[in-house]
Protein backbone atom coordinates (compact mmCIF):
# COMPACT_ATOMS: atom_id res chain seq x y z
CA UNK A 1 32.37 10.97 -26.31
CA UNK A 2 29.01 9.31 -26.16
CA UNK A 3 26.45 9.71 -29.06
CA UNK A 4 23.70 11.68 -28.12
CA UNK A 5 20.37 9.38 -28.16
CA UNK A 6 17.64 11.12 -30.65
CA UNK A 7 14.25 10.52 -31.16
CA UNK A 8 13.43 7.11 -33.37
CA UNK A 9 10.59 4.59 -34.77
CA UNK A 10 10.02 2.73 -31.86
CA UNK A 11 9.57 -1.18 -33.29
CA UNK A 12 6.48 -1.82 -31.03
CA UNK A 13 4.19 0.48 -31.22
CA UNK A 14 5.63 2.78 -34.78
CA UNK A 15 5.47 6.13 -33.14
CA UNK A 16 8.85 8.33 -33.54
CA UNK A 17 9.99 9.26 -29.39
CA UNK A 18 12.86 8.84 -27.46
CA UNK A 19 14.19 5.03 -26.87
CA UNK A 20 13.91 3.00 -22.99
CA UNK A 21 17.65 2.76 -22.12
CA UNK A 22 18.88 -0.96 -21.49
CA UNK A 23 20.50 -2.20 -18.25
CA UNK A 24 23.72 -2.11 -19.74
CA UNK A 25 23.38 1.64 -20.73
CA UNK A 26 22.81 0.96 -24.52
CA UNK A 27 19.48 2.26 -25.84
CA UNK A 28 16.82 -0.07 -26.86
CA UNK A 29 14.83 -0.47 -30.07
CA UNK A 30 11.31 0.36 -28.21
CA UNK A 31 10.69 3.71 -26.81
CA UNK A 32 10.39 4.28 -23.09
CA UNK A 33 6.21 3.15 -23.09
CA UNK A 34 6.21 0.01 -24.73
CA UNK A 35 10.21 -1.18 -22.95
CA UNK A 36 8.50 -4.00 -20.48
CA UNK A 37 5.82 -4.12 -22.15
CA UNK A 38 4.77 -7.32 -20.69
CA UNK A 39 4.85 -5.33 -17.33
CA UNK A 40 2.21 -3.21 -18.40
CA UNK A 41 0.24 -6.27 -20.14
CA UNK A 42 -0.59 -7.89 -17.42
CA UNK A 43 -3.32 -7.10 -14.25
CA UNK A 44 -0.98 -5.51 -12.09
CA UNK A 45 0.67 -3.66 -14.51
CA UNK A 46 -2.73 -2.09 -16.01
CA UNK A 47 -3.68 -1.08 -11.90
CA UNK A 48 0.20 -0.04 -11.56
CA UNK A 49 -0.10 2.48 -14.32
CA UNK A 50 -3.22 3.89 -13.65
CA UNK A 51 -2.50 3.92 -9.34
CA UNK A 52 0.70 5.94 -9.90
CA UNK A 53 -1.10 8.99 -12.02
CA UNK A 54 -0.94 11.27 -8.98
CA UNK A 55 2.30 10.47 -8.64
CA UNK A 56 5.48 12.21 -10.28
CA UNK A 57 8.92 11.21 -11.27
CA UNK A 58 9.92 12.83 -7.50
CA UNK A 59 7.25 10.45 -6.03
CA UNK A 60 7.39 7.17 -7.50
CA UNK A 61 8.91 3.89 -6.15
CA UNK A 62 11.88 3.48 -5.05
CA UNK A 63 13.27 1.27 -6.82
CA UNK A 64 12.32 -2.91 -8.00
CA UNK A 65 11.92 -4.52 -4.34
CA UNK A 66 9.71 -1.42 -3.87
CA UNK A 67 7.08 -2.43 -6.76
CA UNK A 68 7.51 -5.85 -5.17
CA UNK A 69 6.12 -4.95 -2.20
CA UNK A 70 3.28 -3.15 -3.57
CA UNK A 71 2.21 -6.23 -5.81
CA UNK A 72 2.05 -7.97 -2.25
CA UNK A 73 -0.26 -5.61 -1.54
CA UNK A 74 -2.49 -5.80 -4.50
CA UNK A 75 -2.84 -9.37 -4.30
CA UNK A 76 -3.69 -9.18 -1.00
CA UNK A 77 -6.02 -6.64 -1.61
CA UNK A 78 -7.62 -8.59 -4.47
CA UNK A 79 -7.68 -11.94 -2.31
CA UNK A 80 -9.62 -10.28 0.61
CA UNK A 81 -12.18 -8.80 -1.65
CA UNK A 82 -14.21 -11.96 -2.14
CA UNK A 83 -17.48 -12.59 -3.91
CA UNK A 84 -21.13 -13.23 -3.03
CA UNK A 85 -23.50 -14.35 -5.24
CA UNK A 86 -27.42 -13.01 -5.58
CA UNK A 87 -29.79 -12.49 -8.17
CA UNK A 88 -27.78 -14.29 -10.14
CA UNK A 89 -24.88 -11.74 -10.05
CA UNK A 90 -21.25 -11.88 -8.98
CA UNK A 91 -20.75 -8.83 -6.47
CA UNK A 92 -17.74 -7.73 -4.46
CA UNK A 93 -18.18 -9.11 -0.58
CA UNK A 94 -15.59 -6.25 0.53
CA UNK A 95 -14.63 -2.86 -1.18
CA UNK A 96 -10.97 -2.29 -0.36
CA UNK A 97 -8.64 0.72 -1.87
CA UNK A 98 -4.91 0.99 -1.19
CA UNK A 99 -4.65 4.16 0.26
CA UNK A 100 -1.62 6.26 1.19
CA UNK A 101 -1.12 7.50 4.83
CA UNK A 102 0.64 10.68 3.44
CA UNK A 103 -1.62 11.68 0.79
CA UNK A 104 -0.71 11.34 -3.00
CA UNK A 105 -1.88 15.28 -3.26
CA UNK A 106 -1.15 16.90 -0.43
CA UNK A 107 -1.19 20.73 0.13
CA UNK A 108 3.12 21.24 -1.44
CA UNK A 109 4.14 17.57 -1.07
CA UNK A 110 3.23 14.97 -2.49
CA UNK A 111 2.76 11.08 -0.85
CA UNK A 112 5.17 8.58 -2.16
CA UNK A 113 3.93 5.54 -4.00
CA UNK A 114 6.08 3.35 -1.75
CA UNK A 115 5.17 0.45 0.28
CA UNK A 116 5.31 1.71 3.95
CA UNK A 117 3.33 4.66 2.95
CA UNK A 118 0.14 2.32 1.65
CA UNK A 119 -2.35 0.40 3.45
CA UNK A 120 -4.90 -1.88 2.64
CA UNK A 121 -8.51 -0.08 3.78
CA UNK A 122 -11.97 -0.11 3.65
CA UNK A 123 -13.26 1.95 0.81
CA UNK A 124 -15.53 3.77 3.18
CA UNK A 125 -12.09 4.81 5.16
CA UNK A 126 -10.06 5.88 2.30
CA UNK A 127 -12.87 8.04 1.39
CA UNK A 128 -13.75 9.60 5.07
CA UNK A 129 -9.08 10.38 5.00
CA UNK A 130 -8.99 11.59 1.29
CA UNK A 131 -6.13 14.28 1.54
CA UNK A 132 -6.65 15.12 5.32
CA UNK A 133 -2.90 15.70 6.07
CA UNK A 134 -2.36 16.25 10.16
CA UNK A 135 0.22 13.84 10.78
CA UNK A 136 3.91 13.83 8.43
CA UNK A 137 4.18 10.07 8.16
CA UNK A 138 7.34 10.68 6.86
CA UNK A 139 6.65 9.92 3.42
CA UNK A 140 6.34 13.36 2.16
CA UNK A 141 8.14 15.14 -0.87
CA UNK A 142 8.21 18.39 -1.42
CA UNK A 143 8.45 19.10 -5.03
CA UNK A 144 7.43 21.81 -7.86
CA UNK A 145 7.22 18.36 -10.40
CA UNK A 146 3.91 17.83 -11.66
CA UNK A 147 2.10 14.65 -11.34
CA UNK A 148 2.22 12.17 -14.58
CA UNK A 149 -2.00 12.88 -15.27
CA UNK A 150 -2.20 9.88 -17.63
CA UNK A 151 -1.20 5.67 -17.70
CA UNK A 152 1.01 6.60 -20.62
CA UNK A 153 3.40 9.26 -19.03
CA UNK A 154 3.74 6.74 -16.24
CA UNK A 155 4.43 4.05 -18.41
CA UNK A 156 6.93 6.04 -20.46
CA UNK A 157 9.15 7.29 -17.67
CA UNK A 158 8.80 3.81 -15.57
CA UNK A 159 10.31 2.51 -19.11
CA UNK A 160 13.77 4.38 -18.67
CA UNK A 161 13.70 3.62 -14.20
CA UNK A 162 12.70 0.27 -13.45
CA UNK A 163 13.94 -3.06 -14.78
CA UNK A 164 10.07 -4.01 -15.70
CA UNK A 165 11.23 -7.15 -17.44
CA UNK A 166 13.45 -8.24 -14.41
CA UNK A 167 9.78 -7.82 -12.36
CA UNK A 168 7.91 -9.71 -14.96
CA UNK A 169 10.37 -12.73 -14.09
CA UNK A 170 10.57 -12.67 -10.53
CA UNK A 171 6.56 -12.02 -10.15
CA UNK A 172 5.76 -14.68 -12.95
CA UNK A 173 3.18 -11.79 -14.37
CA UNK A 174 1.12 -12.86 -17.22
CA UNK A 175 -1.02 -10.78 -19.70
CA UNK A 176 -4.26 -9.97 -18.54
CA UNK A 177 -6.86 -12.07 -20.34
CA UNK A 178 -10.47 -11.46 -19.12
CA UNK A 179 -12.24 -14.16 -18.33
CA UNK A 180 -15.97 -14.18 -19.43
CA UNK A 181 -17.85 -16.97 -17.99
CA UNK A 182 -21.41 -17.35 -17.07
CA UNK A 183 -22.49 -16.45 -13.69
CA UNK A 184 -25.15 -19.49 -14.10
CA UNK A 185 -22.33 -21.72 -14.35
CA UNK A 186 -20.59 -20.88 -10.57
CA UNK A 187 -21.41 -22.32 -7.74
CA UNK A 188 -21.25 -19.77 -4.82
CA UNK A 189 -19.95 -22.46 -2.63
CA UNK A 190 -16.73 -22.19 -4.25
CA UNK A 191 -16.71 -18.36 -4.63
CA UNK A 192 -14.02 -17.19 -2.45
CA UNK A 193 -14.96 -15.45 0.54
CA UNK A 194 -12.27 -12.77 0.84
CA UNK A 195 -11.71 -11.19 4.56
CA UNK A 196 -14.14 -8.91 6.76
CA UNK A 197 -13.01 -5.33 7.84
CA UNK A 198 -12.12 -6.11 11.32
CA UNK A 199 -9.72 -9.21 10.19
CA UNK A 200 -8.08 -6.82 7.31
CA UNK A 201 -7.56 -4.35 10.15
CA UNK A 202 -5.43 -6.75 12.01
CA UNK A 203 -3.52 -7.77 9.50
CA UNK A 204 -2.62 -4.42 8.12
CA UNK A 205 -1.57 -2.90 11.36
CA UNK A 206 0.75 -5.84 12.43
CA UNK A 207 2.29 -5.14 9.19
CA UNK A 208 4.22 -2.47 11.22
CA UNK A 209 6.60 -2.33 14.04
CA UNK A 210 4.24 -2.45 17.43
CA UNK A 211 1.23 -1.93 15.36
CA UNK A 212 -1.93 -3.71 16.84
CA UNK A 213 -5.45 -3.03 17.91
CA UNK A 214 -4.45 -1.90 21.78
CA UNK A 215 -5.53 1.69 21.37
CA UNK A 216 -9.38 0.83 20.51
CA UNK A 217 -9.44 -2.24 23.41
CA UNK A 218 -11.53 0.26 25.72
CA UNK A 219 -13.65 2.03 22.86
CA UNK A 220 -16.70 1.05 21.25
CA UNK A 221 -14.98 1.71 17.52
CA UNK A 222 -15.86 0.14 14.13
CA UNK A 223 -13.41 -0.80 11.58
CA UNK A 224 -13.87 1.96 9.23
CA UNK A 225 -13.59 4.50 11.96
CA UNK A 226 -9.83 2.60 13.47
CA UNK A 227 -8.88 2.37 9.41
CA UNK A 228 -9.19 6.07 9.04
CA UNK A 229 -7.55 7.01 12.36
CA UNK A 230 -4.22 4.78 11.24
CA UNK A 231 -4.61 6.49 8.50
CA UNK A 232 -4.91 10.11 9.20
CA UNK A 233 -3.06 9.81 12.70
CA UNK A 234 -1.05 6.62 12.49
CA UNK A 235 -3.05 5.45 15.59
CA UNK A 236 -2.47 1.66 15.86
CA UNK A 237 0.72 1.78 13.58
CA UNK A 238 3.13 1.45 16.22
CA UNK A 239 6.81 2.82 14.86
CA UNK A 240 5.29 3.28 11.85
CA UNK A 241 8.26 1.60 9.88
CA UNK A 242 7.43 -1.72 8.29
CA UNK A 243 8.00 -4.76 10.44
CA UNK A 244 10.45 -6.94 8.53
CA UNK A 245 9.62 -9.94 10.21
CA UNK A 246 5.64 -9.76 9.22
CA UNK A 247 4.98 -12.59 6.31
CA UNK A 248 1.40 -11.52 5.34
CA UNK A 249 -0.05 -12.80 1.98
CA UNK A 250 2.85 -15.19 1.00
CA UNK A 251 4.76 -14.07 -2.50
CA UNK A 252 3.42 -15.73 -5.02
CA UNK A 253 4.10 -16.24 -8.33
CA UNK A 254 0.33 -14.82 -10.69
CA UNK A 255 -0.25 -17.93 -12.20
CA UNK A 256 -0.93 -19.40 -9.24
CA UNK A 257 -4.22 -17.89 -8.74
């Protein structure tokens, strides 16, 4: 008969909770927040943790590949953001959110953090669809579980679900060190320029099977507009399953930006 596992010092961060179970079933000497800790050190980790608040245990990733896939879609959010440079300040060019197509907080369900159910939008967009819930994209869960509300409930329960340090490997994450610099000291001919709305669009609807921008040809539509009818209606999304043969940003290991 198995021991029961109790509450103990965790030897990270000294508090007394429950220890992060190991992949081979035995428990670990850190509790369930600071197991992978170098998960939640680095950039993605910190967005990671604070993106999947909303979320519950019923809602979260599905499993490693998953988070994979959604760290694709951060970097490819953070490379199409860009930077312009006047009055001697560094500014975003573009203002992109991943945003779910079933909403995080919907009215019973909630919208899974999973990687078909996000897209890469406009700010404006994500903003103009915030929890308008027409369409079932498929990606809803109906559950009585309450969402995490803080970075540290997520990080505790991701400790006991997801090998974090198996992601740290694969993904090459580093800790997040800020990097102060003076803004006198960059040339804005090497700032990158990131991607404009209509481009973004493109690439985020080919993303998924028959997706493309067919159904505005004949319509005088901005981007922000077409970004918050795929969102809200799936308009432009095709199947609305994820096209396995789309490449996107290429995976790439973070300390290669």
């Amino acid at each position: 008969m198995s021991k029961a596992v109790t509450p103990r010092k965790c030897s990270e961060c000294g508090k007394r909770r429950m220890p992060a179970k190991r992949s081979n079933g035995k428990a670990s000497t850190k509790c369930k927040e600071c197991f992978g800790g170098q998960f939640w050190l680095s950039e993605f980790g910190r967005w990671f943790a604070e993106a999947a608040k909303r979320q519950s245990p019923a809602s979260m990733p599905i499993d490693e590949n998953d988070i994979e896939g959604i760290h694709a879609l951060w970097k490819e959010r953070k490379e199409a953001t860009g930077f312009t440079k006047g009055d001697g300040q560094l500014k975003p060019a573009y203002e992109y959110h991943i945003s779910h197509r079933d909403p995080a907080k919907g009215d019973g369900f909630q919208g899974r953090f999973t990687t078909a159910n996000l897209i890469i939008a406009t700010a404006k967009a994500n903003k103009m669809a915030y929890n308008d819930e027409p369409i079932d994209h498929g990606f809803r869960v109906y559950t009585d579980k309450k969402p995490f509300g803080t970075a540290a409930k997520v990080r505790e329960w991701c400790g006991g679900q997801y090998d974090l340090t198996g992601i740290v490997r694969d993904l090459g994450l580093k800790k997040y060190v800020s990097k102060k610099k003076s803004n006198a000291d960059i040339n804005p001919d090497f700032l990158p320029q990131g991607k404009p709305p209509q481009t973004m669009l493109e690439q985020q609807l080919r993303r998924f099977k028959g997706g493309s921008t067919d159904p505005w040809r004949h319509t005088i539509s901005n981007a922000n507009d077409s970004f918050t009818s795929a969102l809200v209606y799936g308009i432009g999304l095709g199947s609305g399953e994820l096209d396995e043969s789309y490449e996107g940003t290429k995976e790439r290991r973070e300390e290669d930006f």
